[in-house]
PDB file of N, CA and C in Angstrom:
ATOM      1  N   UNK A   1       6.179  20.784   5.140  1.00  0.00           N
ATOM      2  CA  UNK A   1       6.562  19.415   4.778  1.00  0.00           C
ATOM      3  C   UNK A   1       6.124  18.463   5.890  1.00  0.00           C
ATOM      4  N   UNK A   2       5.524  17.458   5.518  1.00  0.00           N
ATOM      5  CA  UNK A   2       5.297  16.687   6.601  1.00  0.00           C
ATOM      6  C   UNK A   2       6.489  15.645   6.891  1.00  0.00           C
ATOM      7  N   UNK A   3       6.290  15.146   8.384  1.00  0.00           N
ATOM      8  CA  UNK A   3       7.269  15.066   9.286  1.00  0.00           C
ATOM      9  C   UNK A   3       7.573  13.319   8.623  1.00  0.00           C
ATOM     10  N   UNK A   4       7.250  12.300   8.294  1.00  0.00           N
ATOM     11  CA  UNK A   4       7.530  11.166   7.514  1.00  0.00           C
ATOM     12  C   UNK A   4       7.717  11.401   6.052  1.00  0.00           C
ATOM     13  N   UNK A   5       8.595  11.193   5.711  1.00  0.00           N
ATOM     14  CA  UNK A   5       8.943  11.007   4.015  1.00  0.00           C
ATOM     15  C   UNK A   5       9.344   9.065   3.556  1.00  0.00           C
ATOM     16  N   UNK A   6       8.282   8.679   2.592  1.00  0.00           N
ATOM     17  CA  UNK A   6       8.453   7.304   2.471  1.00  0.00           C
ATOM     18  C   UNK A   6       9.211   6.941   1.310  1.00  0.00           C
ATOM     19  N   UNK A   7       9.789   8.367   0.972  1.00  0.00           N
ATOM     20  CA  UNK A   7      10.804   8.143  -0.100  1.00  0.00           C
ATOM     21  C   UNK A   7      12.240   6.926  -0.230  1.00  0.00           C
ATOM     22  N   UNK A   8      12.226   6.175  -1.344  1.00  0.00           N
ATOM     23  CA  UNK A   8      12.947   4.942  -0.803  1.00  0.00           C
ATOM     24  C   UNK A   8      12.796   4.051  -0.143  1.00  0.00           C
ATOM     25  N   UNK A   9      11.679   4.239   0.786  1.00  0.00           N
ATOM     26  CA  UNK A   9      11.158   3.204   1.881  1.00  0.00           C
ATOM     27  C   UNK A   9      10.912   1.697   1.242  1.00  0.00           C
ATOM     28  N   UNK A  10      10.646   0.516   1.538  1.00  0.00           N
ATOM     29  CA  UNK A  10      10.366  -0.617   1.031  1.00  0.00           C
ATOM     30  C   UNK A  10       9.557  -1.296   2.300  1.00  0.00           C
ATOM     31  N   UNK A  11       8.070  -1.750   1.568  1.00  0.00           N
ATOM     32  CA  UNK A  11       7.470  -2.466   2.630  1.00  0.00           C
ATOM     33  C   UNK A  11       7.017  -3.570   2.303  1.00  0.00           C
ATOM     34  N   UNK A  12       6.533  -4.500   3.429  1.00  0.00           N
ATOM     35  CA  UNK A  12       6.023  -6.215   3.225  1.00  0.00           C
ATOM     36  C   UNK A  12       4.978  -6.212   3.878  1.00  0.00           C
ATOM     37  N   UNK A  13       3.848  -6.409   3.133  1.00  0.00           N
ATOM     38  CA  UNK A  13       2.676  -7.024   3.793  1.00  0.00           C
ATOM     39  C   UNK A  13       2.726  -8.050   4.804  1.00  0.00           C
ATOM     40  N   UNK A  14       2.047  -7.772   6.038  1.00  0.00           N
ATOM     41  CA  UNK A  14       2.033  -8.411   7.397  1.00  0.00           C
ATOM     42  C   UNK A  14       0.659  -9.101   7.640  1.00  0.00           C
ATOM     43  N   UNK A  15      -0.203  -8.603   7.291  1.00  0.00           N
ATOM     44  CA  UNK A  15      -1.348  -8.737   7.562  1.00  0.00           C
ATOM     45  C   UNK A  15      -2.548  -8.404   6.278  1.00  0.00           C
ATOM     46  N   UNK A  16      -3.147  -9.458   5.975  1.00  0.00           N
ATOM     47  CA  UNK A  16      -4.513  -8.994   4.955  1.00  0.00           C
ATOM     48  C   UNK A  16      -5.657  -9.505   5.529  1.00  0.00           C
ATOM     49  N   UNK A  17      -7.049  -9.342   4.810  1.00  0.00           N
ATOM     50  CA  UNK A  17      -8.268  -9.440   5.521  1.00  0.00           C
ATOM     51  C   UNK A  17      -8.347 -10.340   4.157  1.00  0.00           C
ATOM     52  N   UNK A  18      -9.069 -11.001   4.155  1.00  0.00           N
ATOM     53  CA  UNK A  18      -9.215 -12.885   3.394  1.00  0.00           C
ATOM     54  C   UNK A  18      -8.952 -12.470   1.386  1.00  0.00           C
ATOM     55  N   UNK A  19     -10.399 -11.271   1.728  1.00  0.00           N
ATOM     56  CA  UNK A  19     -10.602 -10.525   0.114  1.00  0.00           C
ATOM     57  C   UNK A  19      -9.675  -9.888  -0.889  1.00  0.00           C
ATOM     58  N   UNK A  20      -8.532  -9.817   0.201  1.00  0.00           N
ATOM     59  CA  UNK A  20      -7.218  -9.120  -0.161  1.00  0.00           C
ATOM     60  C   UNK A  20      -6.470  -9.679  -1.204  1.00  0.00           C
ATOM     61  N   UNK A  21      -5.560  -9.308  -2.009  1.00  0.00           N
ATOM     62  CA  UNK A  21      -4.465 -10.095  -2.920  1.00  0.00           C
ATOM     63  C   UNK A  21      -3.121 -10.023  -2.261  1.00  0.00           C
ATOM     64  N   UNK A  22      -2.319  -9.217  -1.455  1.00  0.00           N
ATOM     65  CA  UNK A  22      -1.189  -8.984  -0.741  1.00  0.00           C
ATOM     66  C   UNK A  22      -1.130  -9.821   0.270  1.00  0.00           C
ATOM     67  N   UNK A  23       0.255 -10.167   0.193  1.00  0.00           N
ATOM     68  CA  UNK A  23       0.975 -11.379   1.064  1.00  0.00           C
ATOM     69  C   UNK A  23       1.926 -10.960   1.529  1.00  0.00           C
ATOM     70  N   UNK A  24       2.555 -11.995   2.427  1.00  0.00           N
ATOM     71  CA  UNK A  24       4.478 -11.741   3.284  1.00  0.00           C
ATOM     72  C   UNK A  24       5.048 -12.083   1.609  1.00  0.00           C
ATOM     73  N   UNK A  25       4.676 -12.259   1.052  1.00  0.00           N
ATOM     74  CA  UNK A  25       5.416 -12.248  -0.429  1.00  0.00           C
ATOM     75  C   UNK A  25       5.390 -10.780  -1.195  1.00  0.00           C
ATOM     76  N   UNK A  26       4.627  -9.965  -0.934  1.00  0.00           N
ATOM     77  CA  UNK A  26       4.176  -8.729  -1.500  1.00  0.00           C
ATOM     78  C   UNK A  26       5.266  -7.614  -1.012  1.00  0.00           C
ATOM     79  N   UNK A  27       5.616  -6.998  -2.402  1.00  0.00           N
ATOM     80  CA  UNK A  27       6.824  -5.816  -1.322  1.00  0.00           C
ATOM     81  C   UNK A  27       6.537  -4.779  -2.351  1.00  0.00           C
ATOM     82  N   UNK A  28       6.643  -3.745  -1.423  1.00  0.00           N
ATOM     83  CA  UNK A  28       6.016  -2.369  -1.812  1.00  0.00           C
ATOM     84  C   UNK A  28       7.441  -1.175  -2.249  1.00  0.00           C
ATOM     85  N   UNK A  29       7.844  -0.400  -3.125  1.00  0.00           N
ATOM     86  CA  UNK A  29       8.932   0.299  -3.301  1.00  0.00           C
ATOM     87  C   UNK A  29       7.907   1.478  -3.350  1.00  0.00           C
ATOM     88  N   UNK A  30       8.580   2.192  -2.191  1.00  0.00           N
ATOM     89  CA  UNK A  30       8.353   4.065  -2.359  1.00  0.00           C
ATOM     90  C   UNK A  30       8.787   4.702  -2.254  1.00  0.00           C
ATOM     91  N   UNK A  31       7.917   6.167  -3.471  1.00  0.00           N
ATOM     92  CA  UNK A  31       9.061   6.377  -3.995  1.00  0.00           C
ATOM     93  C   UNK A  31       8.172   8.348  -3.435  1.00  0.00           C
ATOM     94  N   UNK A  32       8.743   9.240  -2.949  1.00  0.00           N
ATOM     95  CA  UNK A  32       7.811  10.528  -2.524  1.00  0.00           C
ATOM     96  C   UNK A  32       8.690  11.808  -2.874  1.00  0.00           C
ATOM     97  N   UNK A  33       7.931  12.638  -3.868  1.00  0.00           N
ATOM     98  CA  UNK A  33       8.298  14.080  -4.204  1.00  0.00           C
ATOM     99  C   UNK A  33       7.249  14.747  -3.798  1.00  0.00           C
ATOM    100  N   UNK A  34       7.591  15.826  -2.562  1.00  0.00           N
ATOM    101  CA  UNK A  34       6.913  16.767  -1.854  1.00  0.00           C
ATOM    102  C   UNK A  34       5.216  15.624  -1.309  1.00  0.00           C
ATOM    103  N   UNK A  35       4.725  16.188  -2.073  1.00  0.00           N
ATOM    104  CA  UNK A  35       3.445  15.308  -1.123  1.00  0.00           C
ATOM    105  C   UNK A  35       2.828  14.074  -1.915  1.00  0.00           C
ATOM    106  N   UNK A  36       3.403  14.138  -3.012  1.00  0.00           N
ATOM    107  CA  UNK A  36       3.017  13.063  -4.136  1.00  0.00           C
ATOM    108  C   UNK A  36       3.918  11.887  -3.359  1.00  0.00           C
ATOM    109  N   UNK A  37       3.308  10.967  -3.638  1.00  0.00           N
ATOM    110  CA  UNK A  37       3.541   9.672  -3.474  1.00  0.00           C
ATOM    111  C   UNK A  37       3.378   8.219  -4.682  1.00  0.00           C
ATOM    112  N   UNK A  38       4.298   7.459  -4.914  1.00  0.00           N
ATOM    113  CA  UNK A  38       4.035   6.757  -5.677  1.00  0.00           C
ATOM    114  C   UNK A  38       4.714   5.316  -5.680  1.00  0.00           C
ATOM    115  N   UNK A  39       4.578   3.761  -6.010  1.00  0.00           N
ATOM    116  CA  UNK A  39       4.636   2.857  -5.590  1.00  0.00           C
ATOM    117  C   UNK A  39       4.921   1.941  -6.607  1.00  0.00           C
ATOM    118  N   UNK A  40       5.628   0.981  -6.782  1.00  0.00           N
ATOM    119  CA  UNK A  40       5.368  -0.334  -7.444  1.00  0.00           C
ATOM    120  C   UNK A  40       5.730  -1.368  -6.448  1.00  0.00           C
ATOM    121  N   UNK A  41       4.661  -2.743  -7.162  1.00  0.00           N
ATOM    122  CA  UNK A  41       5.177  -3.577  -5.809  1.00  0.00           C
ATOM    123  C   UNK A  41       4.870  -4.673  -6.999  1.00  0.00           C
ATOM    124  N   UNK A  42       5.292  -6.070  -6.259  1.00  0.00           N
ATOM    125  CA  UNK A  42       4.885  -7.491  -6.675  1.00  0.00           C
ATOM    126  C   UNK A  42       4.987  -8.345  -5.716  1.00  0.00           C
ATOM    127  N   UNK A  43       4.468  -9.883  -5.825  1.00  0.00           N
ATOM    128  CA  UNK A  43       4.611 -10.912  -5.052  1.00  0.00           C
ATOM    129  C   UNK A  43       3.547 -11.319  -4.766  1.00  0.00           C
ATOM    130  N   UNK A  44       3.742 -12.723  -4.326  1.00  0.00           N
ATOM    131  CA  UNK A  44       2.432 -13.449  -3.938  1.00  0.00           C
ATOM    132  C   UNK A  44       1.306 -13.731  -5.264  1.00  0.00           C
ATOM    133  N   UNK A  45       0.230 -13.763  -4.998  1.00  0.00           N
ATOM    134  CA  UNK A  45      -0.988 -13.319  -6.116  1.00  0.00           C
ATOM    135  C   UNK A  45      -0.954 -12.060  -7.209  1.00  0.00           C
ATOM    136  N   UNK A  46       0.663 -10.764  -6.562  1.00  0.00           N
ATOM    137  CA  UNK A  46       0.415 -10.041  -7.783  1.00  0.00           C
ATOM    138  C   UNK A  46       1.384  -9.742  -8.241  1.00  0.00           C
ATOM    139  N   UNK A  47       1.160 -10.048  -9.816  1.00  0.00           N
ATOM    140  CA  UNK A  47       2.358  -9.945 -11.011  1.00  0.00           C
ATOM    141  C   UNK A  47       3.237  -8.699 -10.947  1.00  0.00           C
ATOM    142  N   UNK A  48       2.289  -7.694 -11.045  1.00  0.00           N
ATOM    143  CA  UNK A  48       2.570  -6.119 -11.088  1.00  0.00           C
ATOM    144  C   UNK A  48       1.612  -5.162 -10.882  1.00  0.00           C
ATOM    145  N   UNK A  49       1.922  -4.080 -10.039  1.00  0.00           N
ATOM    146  CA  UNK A  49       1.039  -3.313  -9.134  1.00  0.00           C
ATOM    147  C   UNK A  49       1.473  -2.081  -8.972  1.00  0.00           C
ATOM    148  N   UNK A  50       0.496  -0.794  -9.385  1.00  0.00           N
ATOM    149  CA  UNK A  50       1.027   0.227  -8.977  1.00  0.00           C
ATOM    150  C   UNK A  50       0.525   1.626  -8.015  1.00  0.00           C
ATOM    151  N   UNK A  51       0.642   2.158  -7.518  1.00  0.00           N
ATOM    152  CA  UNK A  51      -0.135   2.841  -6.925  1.00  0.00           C
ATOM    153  C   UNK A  51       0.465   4.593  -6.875  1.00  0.00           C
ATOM    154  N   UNK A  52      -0.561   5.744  -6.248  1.00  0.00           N
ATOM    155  CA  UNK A  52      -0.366   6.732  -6.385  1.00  0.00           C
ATOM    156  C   UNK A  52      -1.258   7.300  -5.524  1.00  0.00           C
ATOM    157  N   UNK A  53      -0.570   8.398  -4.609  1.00  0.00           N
ATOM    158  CA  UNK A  53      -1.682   8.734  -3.868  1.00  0.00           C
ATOM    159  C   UNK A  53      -0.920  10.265  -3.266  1.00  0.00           C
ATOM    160  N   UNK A  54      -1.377  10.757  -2.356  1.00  0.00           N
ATOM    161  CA  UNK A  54      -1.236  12.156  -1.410  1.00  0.00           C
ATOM    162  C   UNK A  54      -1.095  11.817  -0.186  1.00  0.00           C
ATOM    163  N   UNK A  55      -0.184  12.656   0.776  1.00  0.00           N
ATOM    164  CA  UNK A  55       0.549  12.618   1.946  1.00  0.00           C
ATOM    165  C   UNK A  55       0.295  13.695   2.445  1.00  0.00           C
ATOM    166  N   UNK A  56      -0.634  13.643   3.543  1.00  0.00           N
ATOM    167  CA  UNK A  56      -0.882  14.925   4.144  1.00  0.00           C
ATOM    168  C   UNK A  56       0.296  15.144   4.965  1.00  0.00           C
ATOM    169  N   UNK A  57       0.130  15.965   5.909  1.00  0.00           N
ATOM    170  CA  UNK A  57       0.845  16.614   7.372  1.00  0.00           C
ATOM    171  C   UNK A  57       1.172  15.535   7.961  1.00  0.00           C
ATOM    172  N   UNK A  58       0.638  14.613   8.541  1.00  0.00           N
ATOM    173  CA  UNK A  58       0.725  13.652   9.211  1.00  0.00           C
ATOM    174  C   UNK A  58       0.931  12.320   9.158  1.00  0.00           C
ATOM    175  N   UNK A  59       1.379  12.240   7.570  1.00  0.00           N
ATOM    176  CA  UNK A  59       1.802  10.933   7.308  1.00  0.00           C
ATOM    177  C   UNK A  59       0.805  10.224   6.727  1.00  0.00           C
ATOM    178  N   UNK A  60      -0.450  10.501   7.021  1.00  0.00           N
ATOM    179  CA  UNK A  60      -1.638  10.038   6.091  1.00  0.00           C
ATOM    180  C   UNK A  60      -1.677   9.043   4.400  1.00  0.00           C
ATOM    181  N   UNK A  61      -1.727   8.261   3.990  1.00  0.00           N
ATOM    182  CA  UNK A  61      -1.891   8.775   2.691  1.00  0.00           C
ATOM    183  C   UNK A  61      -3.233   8.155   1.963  1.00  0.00           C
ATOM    184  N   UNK A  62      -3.464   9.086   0.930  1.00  0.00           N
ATOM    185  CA  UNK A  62      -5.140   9.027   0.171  1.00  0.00           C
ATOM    186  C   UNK A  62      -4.468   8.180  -1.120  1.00  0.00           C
ATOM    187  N   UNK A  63      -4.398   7.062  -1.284  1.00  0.00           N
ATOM    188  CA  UNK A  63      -4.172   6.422  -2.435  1.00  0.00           C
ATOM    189  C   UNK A  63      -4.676   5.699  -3.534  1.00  0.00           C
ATOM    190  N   UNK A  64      -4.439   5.567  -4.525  1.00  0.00           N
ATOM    191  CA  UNK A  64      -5.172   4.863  -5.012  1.00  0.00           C
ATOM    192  C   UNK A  64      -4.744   3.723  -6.273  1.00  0.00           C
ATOM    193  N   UNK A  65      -4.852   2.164  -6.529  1.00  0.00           N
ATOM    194  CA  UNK A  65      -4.067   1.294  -6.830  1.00  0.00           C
ATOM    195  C   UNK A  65      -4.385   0.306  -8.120  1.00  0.00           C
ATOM    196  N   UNK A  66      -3.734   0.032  -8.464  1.00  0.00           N
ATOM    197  CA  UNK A  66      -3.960  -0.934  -9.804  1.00  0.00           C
ATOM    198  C   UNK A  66      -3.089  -2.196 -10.264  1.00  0.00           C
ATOM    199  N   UNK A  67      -3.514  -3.349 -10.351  1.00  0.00           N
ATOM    200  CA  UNK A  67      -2.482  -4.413 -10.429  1.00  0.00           C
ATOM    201  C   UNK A  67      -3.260  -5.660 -10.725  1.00  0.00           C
ATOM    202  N   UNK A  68      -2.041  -6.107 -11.579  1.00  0.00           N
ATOM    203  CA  UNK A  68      -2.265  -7.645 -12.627  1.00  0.00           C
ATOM    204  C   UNK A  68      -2.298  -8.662 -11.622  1.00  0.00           C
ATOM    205  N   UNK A  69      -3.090  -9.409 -11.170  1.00  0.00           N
ATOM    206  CA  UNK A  69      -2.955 -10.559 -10.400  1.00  0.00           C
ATOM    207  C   UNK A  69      -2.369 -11.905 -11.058  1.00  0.00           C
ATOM    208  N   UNK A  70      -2.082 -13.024 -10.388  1.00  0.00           N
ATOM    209  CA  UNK A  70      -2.083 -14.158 -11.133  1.00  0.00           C
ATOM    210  C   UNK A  70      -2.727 -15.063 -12.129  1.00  0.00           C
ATOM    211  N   UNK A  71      -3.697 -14.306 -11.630  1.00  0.00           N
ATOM    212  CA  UNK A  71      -5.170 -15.206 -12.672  1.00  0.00           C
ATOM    213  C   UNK A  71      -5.183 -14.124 -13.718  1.00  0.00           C
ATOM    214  N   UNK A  72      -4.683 -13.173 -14.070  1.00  0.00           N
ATOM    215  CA  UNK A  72      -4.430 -12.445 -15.088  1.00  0.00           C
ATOM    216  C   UNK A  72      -5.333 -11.345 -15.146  1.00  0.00           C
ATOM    217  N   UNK A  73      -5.760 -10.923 -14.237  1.00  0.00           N
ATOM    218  CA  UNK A  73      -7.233  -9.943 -14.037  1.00  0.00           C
ATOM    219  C   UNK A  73      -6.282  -8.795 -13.473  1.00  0.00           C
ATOM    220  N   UNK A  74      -6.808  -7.408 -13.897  1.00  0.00           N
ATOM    221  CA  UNK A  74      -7.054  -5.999 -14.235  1.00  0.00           C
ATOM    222  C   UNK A  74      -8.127  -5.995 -12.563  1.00  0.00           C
ATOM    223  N   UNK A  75      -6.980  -5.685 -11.518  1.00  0.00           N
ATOM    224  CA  UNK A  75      -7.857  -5.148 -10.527  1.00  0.00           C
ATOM    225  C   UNK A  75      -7.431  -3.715  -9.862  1.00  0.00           C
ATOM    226  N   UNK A  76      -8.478  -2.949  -9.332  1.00  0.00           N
ATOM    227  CA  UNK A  76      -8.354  -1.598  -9.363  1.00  0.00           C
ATOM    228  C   UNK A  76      -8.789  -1.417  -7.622  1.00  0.00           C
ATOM    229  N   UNK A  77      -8.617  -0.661  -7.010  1.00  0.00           N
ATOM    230  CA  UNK A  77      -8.535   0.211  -5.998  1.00  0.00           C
ATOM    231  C   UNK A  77      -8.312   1.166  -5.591  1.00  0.00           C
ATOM    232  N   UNK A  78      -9.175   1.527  -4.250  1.00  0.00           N
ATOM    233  CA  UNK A  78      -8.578   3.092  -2.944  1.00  0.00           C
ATOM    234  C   UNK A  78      -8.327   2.807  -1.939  1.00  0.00           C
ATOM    235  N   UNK A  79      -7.517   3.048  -1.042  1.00  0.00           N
ATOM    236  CA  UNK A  79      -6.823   2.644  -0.211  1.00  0.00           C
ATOM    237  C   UNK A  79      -6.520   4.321   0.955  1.00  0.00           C
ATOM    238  N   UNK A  80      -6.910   4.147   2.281  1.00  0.00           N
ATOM    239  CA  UNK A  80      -6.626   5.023   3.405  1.00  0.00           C
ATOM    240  C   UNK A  80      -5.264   4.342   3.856  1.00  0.00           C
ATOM    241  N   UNK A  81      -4.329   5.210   4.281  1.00  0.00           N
ATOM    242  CA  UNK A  81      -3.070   4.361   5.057  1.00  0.00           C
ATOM    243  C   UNK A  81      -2.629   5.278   5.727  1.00  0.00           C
ATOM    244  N   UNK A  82      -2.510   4.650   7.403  1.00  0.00           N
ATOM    245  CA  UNK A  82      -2.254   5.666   8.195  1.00  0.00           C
ATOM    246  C   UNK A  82      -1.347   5.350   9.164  1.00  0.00           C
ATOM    247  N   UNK A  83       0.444   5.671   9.233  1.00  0.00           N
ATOM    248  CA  UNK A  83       1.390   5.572   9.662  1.00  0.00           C
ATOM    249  C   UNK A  83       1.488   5.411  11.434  1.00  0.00           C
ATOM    250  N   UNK A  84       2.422   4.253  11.449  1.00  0.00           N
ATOM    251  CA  UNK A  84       2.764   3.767  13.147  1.00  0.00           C
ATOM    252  C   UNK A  84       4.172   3.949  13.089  1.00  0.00           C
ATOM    253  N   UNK A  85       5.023   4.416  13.712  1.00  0.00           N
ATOM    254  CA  UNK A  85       6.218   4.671  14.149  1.00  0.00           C
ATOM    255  C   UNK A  85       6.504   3.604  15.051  1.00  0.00           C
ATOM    256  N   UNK A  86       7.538   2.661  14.964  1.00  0.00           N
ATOM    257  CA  UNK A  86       7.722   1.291  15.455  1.00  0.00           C
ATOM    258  C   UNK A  86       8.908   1.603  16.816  1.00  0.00           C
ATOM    259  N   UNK A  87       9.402   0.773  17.903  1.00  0.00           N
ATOM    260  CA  UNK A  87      10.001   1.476  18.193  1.00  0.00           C
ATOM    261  C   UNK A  87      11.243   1.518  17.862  1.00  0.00           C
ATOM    262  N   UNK A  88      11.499   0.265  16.791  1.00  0.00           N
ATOM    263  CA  UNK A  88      12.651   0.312  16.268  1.00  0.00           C
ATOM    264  C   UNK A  88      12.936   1.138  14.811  1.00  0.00           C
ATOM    265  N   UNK A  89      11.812   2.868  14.728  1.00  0.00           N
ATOM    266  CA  UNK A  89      12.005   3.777  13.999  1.00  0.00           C
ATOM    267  C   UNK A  89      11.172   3.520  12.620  1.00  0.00           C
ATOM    268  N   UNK A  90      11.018   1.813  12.533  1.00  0.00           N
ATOM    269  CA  UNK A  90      10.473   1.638  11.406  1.00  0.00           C
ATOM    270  C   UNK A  90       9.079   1.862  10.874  1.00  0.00           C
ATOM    271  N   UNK A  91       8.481   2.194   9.969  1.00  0.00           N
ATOM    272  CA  UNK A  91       7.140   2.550   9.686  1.00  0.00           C
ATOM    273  C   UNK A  91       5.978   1.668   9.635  1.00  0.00           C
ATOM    274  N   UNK A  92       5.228   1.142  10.460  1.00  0.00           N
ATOM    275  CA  UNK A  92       4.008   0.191  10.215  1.00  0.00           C
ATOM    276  C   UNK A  92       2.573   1.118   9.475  1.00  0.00           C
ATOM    277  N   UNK A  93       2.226   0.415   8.463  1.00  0.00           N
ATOM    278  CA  UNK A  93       0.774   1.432   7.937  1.00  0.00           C
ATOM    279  C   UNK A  93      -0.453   0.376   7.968  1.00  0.00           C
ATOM    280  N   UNK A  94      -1.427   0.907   8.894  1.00  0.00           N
ATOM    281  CA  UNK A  94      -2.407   0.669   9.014  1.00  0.00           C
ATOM    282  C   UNK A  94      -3.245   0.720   7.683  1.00  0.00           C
ATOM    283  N   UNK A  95      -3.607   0.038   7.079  1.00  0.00           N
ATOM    284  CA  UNK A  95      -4.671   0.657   5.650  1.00  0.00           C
ATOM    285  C   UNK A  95      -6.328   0.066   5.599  1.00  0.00           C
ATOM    286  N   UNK A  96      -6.455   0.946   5.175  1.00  0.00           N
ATOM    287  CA  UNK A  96      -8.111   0.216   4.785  1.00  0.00           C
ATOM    288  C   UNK A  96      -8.381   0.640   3.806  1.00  0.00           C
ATOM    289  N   UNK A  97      -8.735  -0.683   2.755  1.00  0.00           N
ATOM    290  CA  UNK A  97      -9.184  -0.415   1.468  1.00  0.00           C
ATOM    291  C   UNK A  97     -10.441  -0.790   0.873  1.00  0.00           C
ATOM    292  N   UNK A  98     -10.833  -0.675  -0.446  1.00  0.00           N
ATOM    293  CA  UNK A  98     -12.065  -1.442  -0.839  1.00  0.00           C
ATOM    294  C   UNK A  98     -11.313  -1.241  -2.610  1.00  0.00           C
ATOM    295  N   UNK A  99     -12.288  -2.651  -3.149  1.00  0.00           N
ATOM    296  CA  UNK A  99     -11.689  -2.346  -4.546  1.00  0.00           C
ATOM    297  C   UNK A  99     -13.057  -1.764  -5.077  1.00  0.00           C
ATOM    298  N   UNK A 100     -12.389  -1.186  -6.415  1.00  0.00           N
ATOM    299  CA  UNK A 100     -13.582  -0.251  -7.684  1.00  0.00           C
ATOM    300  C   UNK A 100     -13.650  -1.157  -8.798  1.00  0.00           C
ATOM    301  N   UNK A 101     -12.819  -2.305  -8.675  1.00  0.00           N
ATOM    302  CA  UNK A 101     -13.208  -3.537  -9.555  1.00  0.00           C
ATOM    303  C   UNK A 101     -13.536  -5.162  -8.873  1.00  0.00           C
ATOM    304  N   UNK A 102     -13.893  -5.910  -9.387  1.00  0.00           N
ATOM    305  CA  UNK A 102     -14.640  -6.982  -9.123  1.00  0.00           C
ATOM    306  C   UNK A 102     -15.564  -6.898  -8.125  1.00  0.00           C
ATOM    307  N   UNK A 103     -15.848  -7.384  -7.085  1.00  0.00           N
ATOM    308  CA  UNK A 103     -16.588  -7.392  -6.251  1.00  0.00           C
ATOM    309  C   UNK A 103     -16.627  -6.585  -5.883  1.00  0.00           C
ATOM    310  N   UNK A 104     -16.345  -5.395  -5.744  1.00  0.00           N
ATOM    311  CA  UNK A 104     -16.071  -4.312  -4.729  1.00  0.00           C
ATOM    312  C   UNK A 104     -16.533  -4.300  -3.340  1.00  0.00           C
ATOM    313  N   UNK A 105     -15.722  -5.290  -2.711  1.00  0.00           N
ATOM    314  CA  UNK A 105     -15.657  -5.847  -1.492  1.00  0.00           C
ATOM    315  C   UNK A 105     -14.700  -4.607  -0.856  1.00  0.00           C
ATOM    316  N   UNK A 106     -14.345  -4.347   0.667  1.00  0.00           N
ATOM    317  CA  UNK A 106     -13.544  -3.552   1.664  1.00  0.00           C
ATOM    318  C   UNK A 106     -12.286  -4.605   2.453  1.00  0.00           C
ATOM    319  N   UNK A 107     -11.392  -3.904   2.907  1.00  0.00           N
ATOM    320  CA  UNK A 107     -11.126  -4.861   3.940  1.00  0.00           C
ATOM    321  C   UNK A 107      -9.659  -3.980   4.458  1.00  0.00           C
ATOM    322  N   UNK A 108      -9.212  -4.407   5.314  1.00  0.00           N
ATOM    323  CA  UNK A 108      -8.143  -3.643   6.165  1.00  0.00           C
ATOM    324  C   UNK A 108      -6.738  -4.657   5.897  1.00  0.00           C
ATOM    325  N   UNK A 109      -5.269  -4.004   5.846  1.00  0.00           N
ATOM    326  CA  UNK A 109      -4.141  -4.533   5.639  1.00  0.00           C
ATOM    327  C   UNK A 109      -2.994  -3.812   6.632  1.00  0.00           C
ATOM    328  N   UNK A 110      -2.291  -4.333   6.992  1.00  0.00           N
ATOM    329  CA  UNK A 110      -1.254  -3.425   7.085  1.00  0.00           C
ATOM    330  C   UNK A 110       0.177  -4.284   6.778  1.00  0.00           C
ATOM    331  N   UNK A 111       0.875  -3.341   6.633  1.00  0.00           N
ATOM    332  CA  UNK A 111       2.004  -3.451   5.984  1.00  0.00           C
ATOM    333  C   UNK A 111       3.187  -2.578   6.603  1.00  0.00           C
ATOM    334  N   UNK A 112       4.384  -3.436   6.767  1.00  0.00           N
ATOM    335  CA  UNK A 112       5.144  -2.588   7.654  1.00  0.00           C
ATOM    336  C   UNK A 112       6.636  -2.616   6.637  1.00  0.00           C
ATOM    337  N   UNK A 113       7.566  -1.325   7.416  1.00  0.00           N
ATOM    338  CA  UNK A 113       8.806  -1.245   6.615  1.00  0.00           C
ATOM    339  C   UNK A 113      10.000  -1.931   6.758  1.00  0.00           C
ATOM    340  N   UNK A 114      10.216  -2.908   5.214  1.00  0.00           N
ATOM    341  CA  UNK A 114      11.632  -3.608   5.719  1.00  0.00           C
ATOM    342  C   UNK A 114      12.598  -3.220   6.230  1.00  0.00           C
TER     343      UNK A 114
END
């Protein structure tokens, strides 16, 4: 079992790179059975958003995402996210993503735990 479980966890986008849709309005609910991982979030630019991904050993996770924006568009993504231990216990995740719809532009986020 790896040593972080983000089960229940709840996070807020801190930081996006311009191309991004996630904001300090954006909040993430997770939800983790054994190494599966899975997510809904909203706020900001997105209506509804969901994601699903794998949790290695180390807190890692291989994800991958889907969500209604404001302008009403069907946008899709993969996403790397790779866990900071705060020192007040809380979880910061480094991510870097790119989308598989529209532009398929890249860009880096992180997002830390309320």
């Amino acid at each position: 079992m790896n040593p972080i479980n983000y089960n229940n966890r709840a996070f807020r986008a801190v930081q996006n790179t311009e191309n991004g849709e996630t904001s300090a309005e954006t909040v993430f609910h997770y939800h983790q059975e054994g190494t599966i991982l899975s997510a809904e979030y909203a706020g900001g630019k997105i209506v509804k958003g969901h994601l699903i991904g794998l949790v290695d050993e180390e807190g890692n996770i291989n994800m991958r995402y889907h969500q209604v924006n404001s302008a009403g568009e069907l946008m899709t993504g993969i996403c790397q996210s790779k866990p900071e231990i705060l020192e007040n216990g809380k979880i910061r995740l480094h991510e870097t993503w790119e989308w598989t719809s529209g532009n398929r532009s890249s860009g880096e986020s992180i997002i830390e735990e309320i």
